[in-house]
N, C-alpha and C. Protein backbone atom coordinates (compact mmCIF):
# COMPACT_ATOMS: atom_id res chain seq x y z
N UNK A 1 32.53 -7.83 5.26
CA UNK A 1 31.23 -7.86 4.63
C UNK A 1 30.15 -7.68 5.70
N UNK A 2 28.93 -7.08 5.53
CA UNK A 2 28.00 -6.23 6.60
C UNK A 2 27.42 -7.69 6.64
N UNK A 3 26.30 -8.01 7.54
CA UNK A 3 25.73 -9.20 7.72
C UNK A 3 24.58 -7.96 6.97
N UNK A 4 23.45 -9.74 6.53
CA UNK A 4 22.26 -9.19 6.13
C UNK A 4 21.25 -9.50 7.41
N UNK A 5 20.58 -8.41 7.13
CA UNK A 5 19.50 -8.02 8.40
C UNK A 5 18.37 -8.63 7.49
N UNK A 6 17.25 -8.87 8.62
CA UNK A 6 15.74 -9.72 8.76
C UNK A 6 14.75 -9.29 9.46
N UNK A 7 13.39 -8.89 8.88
CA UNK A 7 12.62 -8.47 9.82
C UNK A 7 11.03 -8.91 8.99
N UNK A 8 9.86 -9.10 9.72
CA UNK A 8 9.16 -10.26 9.26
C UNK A 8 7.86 -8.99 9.32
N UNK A 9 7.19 -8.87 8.38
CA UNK A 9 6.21 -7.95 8.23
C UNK A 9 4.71 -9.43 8.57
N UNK A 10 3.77 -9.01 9.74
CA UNK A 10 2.89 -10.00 9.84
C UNK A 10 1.24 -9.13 9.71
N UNK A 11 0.29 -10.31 10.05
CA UNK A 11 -0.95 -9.42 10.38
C UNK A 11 -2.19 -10.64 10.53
N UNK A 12 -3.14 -10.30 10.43
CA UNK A 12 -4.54 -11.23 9.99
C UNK A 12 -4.57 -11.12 8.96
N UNK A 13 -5.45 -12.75 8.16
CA UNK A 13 -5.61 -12.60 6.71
C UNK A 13 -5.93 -11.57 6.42
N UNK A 14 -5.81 -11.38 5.16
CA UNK A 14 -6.23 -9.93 4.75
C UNK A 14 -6.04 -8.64 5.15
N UNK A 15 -5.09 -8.65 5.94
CA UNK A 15 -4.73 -7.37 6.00
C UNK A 15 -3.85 -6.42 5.82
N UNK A 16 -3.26 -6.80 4.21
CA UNK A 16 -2.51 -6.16 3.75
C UNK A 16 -0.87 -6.05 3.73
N UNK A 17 -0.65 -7.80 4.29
CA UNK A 17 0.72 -8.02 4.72
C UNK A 17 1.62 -7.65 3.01
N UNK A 18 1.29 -8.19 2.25
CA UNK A 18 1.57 -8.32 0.80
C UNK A 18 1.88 -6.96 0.39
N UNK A 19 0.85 -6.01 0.55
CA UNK A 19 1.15 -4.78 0.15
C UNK A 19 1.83 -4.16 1.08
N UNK A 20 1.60 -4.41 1.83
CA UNK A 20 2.92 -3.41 2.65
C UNK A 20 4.53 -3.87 2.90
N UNK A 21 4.33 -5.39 2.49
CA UNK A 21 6.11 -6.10 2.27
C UNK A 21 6.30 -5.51 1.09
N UNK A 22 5.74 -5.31 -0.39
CA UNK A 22 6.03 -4.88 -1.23
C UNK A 22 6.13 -3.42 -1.47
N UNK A 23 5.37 -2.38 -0.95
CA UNK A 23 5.31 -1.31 -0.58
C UNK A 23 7.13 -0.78 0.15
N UNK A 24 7.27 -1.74 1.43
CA UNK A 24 8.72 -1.36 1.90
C UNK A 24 9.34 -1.97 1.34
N UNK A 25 9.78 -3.33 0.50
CA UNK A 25 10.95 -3.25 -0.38
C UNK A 25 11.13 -2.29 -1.35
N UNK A 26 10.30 -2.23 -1.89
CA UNK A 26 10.49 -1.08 -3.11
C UNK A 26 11.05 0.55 -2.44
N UNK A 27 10.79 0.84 -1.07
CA UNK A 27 11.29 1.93 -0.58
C UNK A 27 12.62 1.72 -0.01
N UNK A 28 12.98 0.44 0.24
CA UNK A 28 14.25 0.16 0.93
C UNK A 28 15.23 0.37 -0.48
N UNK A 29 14.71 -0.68 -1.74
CA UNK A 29 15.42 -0.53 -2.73
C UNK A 29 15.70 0.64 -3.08
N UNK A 30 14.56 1.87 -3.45
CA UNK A 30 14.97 3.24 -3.46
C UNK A 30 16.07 3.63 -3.25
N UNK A 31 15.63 3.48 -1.42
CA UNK A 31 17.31 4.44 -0.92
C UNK A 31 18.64 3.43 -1.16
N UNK A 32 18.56 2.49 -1.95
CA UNK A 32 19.88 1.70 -2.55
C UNK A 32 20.30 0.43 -1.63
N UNK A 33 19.42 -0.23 -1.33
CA UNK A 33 20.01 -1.52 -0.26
C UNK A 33 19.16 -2.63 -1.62
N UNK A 34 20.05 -3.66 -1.46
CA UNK A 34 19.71 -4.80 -2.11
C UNK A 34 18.90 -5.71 -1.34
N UNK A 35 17.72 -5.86 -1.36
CA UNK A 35 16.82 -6.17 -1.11
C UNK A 35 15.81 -7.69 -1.89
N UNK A 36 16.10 -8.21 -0.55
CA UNK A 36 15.62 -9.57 -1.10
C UNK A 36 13.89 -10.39 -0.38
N UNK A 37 13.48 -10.98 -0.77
CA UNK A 37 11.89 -11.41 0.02
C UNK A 37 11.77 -12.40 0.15
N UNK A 38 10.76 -13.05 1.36
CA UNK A 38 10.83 -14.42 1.46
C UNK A 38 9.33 -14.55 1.91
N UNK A 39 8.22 -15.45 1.40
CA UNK A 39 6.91 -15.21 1.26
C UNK A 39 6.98 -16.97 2.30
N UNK A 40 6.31 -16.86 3.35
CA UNK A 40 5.75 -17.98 4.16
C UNK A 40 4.32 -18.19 3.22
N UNK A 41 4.25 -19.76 3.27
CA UNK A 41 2.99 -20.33 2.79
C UNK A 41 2.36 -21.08 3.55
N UNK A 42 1.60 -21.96 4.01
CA UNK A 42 0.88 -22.77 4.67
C UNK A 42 0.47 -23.95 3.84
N UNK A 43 0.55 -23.64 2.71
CA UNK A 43 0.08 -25.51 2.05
C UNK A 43 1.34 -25.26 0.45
N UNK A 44 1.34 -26.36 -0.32
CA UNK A 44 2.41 -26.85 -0.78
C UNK A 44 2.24 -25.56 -2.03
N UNK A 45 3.72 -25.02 -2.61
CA UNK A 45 3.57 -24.30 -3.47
C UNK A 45 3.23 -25.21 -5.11
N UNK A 46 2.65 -24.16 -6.12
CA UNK A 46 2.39 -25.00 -6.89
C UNK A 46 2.89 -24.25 -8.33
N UNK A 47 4.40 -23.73 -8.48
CA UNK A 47 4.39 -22.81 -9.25
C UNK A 47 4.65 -22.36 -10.74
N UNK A 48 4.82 -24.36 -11.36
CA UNK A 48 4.67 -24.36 -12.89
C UNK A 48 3.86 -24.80 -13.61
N UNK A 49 3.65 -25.20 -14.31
CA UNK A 49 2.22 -25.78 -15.16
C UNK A 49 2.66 -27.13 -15.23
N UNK A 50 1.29 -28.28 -15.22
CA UNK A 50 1.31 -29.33 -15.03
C UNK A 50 2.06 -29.51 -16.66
N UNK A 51 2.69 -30.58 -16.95
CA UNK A 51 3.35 -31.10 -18.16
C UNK A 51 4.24 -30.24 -18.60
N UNK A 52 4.76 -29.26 -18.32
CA UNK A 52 5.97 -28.49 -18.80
C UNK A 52 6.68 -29.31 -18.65
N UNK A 53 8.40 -28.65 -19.42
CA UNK A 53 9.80 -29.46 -19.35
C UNK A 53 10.10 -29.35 -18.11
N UNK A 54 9.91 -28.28 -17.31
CA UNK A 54 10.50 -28.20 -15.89
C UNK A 54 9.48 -29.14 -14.82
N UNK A 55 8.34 -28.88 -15.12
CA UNK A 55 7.51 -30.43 -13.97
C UNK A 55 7.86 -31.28 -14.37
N UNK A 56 8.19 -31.76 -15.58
CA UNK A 56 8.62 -33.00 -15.92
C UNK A 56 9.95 -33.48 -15.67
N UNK A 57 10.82 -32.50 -15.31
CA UNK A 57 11.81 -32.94 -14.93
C UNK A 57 11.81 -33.41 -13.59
N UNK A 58 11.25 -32.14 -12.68
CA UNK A 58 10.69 -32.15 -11.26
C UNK A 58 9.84 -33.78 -10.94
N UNK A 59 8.94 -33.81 -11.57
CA UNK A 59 8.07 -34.84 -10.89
C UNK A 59 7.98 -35.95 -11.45
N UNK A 60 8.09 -36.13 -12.92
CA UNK A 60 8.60 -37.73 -13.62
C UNK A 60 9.93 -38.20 -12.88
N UNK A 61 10.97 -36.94 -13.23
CA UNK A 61 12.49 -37.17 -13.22
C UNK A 61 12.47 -37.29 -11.94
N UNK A 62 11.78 -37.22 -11.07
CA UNK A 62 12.17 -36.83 -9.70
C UNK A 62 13.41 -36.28 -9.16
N UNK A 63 13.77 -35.09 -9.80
CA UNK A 63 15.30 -34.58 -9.24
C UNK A 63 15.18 -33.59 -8.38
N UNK A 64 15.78 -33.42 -7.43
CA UNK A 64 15.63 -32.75 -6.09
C UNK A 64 16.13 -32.01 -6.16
N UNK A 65 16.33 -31.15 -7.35
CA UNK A 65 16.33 -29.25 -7.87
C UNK A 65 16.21 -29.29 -8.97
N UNK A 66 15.61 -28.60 -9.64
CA UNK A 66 15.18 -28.53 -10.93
C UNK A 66 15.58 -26.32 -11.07
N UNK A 67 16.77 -26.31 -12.13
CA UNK A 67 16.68 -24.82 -12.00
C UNK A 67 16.25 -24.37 -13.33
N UNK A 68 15.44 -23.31 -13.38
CA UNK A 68 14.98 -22.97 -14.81
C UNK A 68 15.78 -21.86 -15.17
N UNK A 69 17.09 -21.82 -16.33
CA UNK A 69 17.53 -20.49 -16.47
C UNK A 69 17.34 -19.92 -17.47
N UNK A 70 16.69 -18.90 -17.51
CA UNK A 70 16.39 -18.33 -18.78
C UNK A 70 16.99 -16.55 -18.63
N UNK A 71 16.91 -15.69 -19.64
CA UNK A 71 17.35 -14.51 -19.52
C UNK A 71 17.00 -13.56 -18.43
N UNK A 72 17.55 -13.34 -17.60
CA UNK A 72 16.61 -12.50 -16.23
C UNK A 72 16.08 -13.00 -15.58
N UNK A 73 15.72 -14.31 -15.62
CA UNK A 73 15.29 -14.97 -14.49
C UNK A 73 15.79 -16.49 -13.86
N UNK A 74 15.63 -16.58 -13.09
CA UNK A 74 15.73 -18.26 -13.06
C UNK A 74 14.59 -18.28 -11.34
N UNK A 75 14.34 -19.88 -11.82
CA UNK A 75 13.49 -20.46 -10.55
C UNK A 75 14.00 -21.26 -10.36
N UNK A 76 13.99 -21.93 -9.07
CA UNK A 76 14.24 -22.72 -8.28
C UNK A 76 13.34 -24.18 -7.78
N UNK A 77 13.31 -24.71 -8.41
CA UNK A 77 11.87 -25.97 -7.62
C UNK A 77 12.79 -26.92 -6.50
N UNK A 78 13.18 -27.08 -5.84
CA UNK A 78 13.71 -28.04 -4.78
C UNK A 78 13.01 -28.83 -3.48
N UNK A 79 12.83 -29.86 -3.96
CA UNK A 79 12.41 -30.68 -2.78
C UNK A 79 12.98 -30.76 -1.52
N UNK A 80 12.63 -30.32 -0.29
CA UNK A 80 13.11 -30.13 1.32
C UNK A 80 11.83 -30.45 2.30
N UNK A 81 12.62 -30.63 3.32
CA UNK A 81 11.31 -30.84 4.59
C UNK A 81 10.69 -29.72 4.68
N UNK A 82 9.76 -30.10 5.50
CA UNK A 82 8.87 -28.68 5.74
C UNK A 82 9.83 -27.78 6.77
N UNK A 83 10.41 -27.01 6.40
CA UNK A 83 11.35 -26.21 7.19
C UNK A 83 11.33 -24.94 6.90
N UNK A 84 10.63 -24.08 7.94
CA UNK A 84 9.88 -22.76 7.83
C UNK A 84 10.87 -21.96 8.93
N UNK A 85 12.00 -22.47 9.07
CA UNK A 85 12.97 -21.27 9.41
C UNK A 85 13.76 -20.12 8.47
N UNK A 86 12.59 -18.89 8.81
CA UNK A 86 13.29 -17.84 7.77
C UNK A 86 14.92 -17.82 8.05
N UNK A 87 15.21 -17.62 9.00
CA UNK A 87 16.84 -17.34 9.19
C UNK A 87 17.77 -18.21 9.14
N UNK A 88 17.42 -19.73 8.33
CA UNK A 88 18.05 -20.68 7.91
C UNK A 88 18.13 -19.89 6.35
N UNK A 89 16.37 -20.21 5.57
CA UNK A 89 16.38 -19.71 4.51
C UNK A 89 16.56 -18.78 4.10
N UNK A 90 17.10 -17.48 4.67
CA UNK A 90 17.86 -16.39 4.72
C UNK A 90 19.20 -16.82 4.47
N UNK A 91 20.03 -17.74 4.97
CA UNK A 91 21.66 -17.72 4.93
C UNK A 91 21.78 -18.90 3.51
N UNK A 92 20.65 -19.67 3.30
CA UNK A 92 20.73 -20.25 2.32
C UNK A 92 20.28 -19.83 1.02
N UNK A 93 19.70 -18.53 1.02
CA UNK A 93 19.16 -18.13 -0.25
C UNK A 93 19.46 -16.78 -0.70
N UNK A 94 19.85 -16.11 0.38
CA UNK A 94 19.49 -14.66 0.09
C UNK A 94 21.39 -14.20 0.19
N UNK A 95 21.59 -15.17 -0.14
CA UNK A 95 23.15 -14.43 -0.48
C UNK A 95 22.72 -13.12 -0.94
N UNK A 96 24.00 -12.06 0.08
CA UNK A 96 24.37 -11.09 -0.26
C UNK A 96 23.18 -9.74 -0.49
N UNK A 97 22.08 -9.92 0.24
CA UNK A 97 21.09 -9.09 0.54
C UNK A 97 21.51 -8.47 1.56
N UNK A 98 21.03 -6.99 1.66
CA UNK A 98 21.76 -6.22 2.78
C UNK A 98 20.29 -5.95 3.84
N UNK A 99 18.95 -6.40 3.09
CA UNK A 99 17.86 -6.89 4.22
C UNK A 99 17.17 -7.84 3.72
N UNK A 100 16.19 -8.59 4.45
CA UNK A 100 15.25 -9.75 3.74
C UNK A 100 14.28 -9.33 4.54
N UNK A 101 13.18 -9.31 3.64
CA UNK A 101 11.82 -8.55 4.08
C UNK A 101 10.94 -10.23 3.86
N UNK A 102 10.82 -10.44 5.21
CA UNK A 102 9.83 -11.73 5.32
C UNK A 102 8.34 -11.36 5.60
N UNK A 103 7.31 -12.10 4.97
CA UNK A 103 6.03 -12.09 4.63
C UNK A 103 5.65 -13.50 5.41
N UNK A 104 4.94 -12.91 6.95
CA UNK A 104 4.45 -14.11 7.99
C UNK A 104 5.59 -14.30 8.40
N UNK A 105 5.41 -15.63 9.24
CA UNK A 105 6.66 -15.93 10.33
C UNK A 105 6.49 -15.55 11.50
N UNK A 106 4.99 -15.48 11.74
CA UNK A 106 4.50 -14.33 13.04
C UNK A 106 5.20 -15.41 14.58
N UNK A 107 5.18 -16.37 14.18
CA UNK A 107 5.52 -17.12 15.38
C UNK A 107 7.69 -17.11 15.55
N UNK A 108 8.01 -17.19 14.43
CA UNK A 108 9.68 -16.79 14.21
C UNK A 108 10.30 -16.20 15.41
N UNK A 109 11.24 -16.01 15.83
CA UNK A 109 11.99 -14.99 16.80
C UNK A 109 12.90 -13.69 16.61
N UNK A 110 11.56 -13.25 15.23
CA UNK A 110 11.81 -12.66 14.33
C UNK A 110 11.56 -10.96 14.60
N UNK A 111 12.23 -9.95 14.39
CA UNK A 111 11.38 -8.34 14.36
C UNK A 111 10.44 -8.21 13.82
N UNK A 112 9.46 -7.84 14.35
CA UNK A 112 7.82 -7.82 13.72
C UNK A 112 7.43 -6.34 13.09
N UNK A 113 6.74 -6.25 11.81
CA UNK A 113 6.23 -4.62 11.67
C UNK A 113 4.21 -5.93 11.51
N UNK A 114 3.51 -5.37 12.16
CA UNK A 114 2.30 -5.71 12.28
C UNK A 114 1.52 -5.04 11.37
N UNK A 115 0.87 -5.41 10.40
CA UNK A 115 -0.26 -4.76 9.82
C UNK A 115 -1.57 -4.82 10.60
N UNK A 116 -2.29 -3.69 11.25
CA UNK A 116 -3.52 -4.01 11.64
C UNK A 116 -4.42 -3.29 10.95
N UNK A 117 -5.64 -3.67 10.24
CA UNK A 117 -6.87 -2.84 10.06
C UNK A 117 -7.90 -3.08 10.77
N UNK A 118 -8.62 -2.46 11.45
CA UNK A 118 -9.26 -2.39 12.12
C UNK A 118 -10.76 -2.90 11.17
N UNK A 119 -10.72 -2.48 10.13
CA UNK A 119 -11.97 -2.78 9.10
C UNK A 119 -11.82 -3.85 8.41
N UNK A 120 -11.03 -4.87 9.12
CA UNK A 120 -10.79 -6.48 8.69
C UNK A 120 -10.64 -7.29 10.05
N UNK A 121 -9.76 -6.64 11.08
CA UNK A 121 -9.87 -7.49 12.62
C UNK A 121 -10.22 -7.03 13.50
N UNK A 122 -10.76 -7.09 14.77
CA UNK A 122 -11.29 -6.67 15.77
C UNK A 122 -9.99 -5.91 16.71
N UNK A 123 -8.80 -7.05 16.31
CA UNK A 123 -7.52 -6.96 17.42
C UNK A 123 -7.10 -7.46 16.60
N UNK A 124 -5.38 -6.21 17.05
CA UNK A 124 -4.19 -7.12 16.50
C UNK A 124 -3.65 -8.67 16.93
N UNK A 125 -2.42 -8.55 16.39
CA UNK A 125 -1.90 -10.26 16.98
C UNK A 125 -1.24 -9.14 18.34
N UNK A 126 -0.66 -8.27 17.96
CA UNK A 126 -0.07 -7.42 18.88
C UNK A 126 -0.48 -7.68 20.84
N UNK A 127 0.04 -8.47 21.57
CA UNK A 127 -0.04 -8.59 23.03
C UNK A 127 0.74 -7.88 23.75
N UNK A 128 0.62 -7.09 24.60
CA UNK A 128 1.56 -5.95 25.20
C UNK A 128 1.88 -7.35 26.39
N UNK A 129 1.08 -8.11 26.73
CA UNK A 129 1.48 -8.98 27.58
C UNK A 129 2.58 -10.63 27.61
N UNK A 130 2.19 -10.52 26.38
CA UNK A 130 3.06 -11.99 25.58
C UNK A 130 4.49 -12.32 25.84
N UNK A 131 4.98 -12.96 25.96
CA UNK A 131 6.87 -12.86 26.17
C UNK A 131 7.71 -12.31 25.41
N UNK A 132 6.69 -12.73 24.24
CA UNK A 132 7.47 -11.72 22.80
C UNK A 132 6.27 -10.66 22.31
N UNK A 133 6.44 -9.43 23.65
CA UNK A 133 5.85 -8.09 22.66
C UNK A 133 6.77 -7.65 22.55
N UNK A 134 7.83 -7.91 22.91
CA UNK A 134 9.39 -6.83 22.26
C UNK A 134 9.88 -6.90 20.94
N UNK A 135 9.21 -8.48 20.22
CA UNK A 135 9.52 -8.53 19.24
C UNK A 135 8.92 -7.37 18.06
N UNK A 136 8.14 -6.42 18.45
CA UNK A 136 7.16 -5.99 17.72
C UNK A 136 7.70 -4.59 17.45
N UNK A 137 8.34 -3.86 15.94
CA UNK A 137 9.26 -3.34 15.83
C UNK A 137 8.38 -2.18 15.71
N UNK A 138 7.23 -2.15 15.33
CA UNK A 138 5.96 -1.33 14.60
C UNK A 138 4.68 -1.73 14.54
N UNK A 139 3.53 -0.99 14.38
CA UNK A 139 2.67 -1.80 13.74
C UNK A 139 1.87 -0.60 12.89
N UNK A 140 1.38 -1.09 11.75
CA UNK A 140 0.66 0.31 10.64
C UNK A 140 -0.64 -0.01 10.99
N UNK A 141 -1.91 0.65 11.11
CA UNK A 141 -2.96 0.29 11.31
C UNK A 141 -3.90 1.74 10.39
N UNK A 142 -5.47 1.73 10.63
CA UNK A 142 -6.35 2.40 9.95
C UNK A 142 -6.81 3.09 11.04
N UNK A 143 -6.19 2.55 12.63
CA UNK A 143 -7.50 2.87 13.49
C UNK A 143 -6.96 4.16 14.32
N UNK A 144 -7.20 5.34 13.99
CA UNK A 144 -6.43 6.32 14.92
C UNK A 144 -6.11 6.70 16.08
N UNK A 145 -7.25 5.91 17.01
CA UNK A 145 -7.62 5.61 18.59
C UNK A 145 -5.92 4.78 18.92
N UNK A 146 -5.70 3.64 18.32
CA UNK A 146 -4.91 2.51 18.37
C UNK A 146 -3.38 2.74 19.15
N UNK A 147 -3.29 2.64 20.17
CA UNK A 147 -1.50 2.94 20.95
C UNK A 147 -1.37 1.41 21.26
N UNK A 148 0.25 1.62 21.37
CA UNK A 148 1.37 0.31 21.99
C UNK A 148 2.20 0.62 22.04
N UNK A 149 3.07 -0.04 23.06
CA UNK A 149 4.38 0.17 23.61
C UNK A 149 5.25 0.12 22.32
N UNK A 150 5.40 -0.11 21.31
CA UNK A 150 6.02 -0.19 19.95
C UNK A 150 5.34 0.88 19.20
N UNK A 151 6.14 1.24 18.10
CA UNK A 151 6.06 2.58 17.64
C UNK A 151 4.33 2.03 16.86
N UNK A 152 3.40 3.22 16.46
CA UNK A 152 2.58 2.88 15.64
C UNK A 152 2.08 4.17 14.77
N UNK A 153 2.08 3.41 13.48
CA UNK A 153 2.22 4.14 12.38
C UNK A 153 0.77 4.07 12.03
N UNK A 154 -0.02 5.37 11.40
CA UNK A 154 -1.18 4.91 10.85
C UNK A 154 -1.19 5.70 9.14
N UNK A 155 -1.86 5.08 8.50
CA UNK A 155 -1.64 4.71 7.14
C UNK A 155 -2.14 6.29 6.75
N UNK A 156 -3.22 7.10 7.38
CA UNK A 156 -3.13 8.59 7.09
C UNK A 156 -2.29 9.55 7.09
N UNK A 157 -1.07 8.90 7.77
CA UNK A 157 -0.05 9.78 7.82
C UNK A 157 0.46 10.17 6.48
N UNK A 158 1.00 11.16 6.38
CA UNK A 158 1.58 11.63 5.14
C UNK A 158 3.26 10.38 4.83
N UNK A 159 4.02 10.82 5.63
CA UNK A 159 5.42 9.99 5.26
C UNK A 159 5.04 8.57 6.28
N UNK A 160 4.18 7.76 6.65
CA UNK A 160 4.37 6.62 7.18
C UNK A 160 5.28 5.68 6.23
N UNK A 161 5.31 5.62 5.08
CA UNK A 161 6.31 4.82 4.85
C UNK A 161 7.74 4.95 4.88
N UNK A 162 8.19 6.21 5.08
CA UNK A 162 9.55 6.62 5.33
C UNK A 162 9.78 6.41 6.79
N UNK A 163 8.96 6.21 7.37
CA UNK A 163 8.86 5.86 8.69
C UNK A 163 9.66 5.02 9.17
N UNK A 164 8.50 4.09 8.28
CA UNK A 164 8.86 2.45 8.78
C UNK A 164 9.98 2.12 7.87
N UNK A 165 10.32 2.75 6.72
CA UNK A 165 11.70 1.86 6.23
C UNK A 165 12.78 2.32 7.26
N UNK A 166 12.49 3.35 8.22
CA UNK A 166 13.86 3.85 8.94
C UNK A 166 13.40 3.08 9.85
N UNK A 167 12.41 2.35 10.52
CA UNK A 167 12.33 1.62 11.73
C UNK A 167 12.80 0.38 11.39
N UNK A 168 12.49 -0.50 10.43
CA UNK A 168 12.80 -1.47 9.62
C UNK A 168 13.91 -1.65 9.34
N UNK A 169 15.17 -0.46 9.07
CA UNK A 169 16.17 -0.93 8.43
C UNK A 169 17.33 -0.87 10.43
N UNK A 170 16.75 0.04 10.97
CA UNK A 170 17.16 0.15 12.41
C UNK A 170 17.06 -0.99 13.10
N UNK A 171 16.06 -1.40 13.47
CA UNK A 171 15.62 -2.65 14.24
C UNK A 171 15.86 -4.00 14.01
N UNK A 172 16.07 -4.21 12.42
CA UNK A 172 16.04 -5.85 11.67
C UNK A 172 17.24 -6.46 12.26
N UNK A 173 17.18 -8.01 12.38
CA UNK A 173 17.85 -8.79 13.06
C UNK A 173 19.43 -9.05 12.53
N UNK A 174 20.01 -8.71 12.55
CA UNK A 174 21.40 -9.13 11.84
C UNK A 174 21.50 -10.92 11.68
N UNK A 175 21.26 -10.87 10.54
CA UNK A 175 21.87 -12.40 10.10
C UNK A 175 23.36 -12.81 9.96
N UNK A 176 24.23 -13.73 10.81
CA UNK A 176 25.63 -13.56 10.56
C UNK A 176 25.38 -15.36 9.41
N UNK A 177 26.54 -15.39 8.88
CA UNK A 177 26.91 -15.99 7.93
C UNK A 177 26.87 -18.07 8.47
């Protein structure tokens, strides 16, 4: 069985991390890889309605998973520490994904594709000097001036996204089991 690969799409607020994680799954899925996502948050998720059967199970019942299964979908509510290791929550969730396209994690020891716009940040996170600029697999930007020792893609290009799903699916970290 292939291990599943990991690679962490980052940027400054607003600059388009969302659309461009969703942008390359949907192109990875295309060319036929099962494709799974993992969205970093910073404050507590909040993702059913207060008094439903499922909060109520969750937060009266206090049960430390609550799964909702319904036709085509199911959710997950589970109480855990704050534990923001994608490549834990990769081997624990993403069974059988052949990549996991992570959203943030900029600090992770993770393959980076960088979103920069120039008409939202001054500067990337991107440091050619840092210990980890190797981590930096790509970066897409607006600004055409813009070079780095890592490949850089700019969003006028005609095929930039065929680009980066071939840099992306090349570079991502092999997750072993």
């Amino acid at each position: 069985m292939a291990s599943t690969r990991i690679i962490s799409i980052i940027g400054r607020k607003n600059s388009g991390k969302t659309t461009l994680a969703v942008a390359l799954a949907s192109e990875l899925v295309r060319r036929g890889h099962r494709v799974m996502t993992i969205k970093h948050g910073h404050h507590p998720a909040d993702a059913d309605r207060a008094g439903s059967d499922t909060w109520r199970h969750f937060h009266e019942g206090k049960a430390e998973r609550v799964l909702i299964a319904s036709p085509e979908l199911r959710v997950l509510f589970e109480r855990s520490p704050d534990n923001y290791d994608p490549i834990g929550l990769a081997r624990r969730y993403m069974d059988g994904a052949d990549i996991v396209i992570t959203e943030g994690y900029k600090s992770a020891p993770l393959p980076k594709i960088e979103v920069y716009r120039r008409a939202v940040n001054r500067h990337p996170l991107y440091d050619p000097t840092a210990p980890n600029a190797n981590q930096w697999v790509a970066i897409i930007t607006d600004d055409p001036g813009f070079h780095a020792e890592c490949s850089v893609l700019h969003f006028h290009d005609t095929i930039w996204l065929q680009l980066l799903a071939n840099l992306a699916w090349e570079h991502s970290l092999a997750v072993t089991p």
